[in-house]
Protein backbone atom coordinates (compact mmCIF):
# COMPACT_ATOMS: atom_id res chain seq x y z
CA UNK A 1 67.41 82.92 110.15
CA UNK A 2 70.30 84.39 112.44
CA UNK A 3 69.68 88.23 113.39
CA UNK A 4 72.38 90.71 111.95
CA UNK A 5 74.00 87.56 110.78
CA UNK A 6 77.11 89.77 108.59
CA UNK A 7 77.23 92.47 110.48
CA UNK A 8 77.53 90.00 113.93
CA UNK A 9 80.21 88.13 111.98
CA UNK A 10 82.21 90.83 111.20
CA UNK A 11 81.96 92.38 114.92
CA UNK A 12 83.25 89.23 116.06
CA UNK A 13 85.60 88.77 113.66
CA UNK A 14 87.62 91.65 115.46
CA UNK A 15 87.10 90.84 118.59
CA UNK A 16 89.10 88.04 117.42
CA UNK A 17 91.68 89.74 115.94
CA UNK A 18 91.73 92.04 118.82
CA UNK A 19 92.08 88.81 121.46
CA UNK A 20 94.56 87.32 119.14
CA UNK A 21 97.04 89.70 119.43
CA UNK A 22 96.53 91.13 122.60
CA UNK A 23 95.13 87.53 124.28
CA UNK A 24 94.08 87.69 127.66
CA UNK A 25 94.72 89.07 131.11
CA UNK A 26 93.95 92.80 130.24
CA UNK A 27 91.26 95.30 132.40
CA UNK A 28 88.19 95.50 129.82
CA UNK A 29 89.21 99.22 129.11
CA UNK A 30 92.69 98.07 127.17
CA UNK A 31 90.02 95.83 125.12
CA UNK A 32 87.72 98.89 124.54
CA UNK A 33 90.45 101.06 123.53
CA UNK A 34 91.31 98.36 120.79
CA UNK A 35 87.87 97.73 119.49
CA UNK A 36 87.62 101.55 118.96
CA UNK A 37 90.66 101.90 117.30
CA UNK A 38 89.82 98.65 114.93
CA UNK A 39 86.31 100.07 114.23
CA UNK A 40 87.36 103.68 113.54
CA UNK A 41 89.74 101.68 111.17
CA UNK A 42 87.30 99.41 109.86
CA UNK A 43 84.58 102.37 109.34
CA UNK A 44 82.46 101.31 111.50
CA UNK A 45 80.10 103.41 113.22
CA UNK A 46 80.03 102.65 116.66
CA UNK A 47 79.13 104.61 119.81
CA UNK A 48 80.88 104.16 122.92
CA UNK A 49 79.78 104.12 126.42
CA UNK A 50 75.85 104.50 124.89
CA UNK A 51 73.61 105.76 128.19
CA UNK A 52 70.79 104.28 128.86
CA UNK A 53 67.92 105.91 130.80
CA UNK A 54 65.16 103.58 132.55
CA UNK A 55 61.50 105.00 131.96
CA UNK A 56 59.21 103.86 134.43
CA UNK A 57 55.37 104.66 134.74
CA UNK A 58 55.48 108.68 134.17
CA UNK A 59 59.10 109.02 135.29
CA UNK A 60 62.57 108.59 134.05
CA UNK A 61 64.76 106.55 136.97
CA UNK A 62 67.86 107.77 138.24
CA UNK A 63 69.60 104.92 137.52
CA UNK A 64 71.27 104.85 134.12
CA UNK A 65 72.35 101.69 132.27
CA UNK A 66 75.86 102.71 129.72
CA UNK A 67 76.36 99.71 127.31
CA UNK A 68 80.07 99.63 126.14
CA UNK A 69 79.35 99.85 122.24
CA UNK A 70 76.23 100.47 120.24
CA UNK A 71 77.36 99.33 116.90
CA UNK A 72 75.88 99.95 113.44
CA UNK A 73 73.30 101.98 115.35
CA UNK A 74 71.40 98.07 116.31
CA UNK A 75 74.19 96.07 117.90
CA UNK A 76 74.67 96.18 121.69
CA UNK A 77 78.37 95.04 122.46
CA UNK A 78 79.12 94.29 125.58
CA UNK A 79 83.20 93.46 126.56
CA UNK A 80 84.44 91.55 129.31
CA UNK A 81 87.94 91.02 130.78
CA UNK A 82 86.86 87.83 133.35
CA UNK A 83 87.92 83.92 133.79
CA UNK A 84 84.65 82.94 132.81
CA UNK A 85 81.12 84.44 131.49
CA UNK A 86 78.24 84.09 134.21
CA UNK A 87 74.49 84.57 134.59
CA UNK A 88 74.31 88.08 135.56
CA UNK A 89 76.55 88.94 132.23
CA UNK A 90 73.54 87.82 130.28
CA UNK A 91 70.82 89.55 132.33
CA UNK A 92 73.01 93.21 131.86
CA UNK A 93 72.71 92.62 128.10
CA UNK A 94 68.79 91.75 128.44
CA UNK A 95 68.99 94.97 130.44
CA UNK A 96 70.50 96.38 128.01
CA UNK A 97 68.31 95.22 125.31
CA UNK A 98 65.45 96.19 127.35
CA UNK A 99 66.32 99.90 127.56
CA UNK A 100 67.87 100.54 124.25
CA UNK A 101 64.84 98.63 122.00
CA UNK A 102 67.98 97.02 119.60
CA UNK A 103 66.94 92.95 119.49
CA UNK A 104 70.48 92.08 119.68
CA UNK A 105 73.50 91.82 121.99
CA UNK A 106 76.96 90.04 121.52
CA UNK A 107 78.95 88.98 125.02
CA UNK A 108 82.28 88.94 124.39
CA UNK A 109 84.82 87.39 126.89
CA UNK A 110 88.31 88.47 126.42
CA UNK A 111 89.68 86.75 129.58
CA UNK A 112 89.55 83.67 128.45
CA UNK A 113 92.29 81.64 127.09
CA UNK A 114 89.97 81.34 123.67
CA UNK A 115 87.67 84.15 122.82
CA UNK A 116 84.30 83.59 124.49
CA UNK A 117 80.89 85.26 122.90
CA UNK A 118 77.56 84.57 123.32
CA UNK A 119 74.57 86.62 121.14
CA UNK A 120 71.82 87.37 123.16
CA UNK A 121 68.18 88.21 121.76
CA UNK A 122 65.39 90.19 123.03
């Protein structure tokens, strides 16, 4: 059984839509800005920019971790604008994961001559 297999579906589904007519070569904020406006349009509650804070022992860090979208309150999005995806992309989602307690985050690569995405458990 795939996690949040819809609601993933339809997430990427406009990241798709967004890549398609914007394609690549764009900083990640221009791809941001689009997914906002296509999820405001969509109804789609989102939040943008989510902080993080890191709890350790008795203390909060003061480090804080902002994933780019929190979707449907469970969803960790996290955008990138680069030629390819790499390692450490997958271990700030984990981090991500880690901190926020959601199970699931989608890597999406809009710098890429095809739309690149990756979901990532925890």
């Amino acid at each position: 059984m795939i996690l949040y297999k819809e609601e993933s579906y339809r997430i990427i589904g406009i990241c798709m839509d967004v890549h398609n007519y914007l394609g690549p070569g764009f900083l990640e904020i221009v791809y941001k800005d689009a997914l906002e406006y296509e999820f405001k349009k969509a109804g789609i509650n989102y939040e943008r920019e989510k902080e993080y804070k890191v709890h350790y022992k008795d203390i909060i860090l003061p480090h804080n971790f902002f994933a780019d979208f929190v979707v449907m309150d469970k969803i960790v999005l996290e955008i990138k604008g680069v030629a390819s995806l790499a390692d450490e992309h997958d271990a700030q989602c984990i981090n991500y994961l880690k901190v926020s307690g959601n199970k699931l985050a989608l890597l999406v690569n809009f710098g890429e001559k095809s739309l690149n995405h990756k979901r990532l458990l925890w």
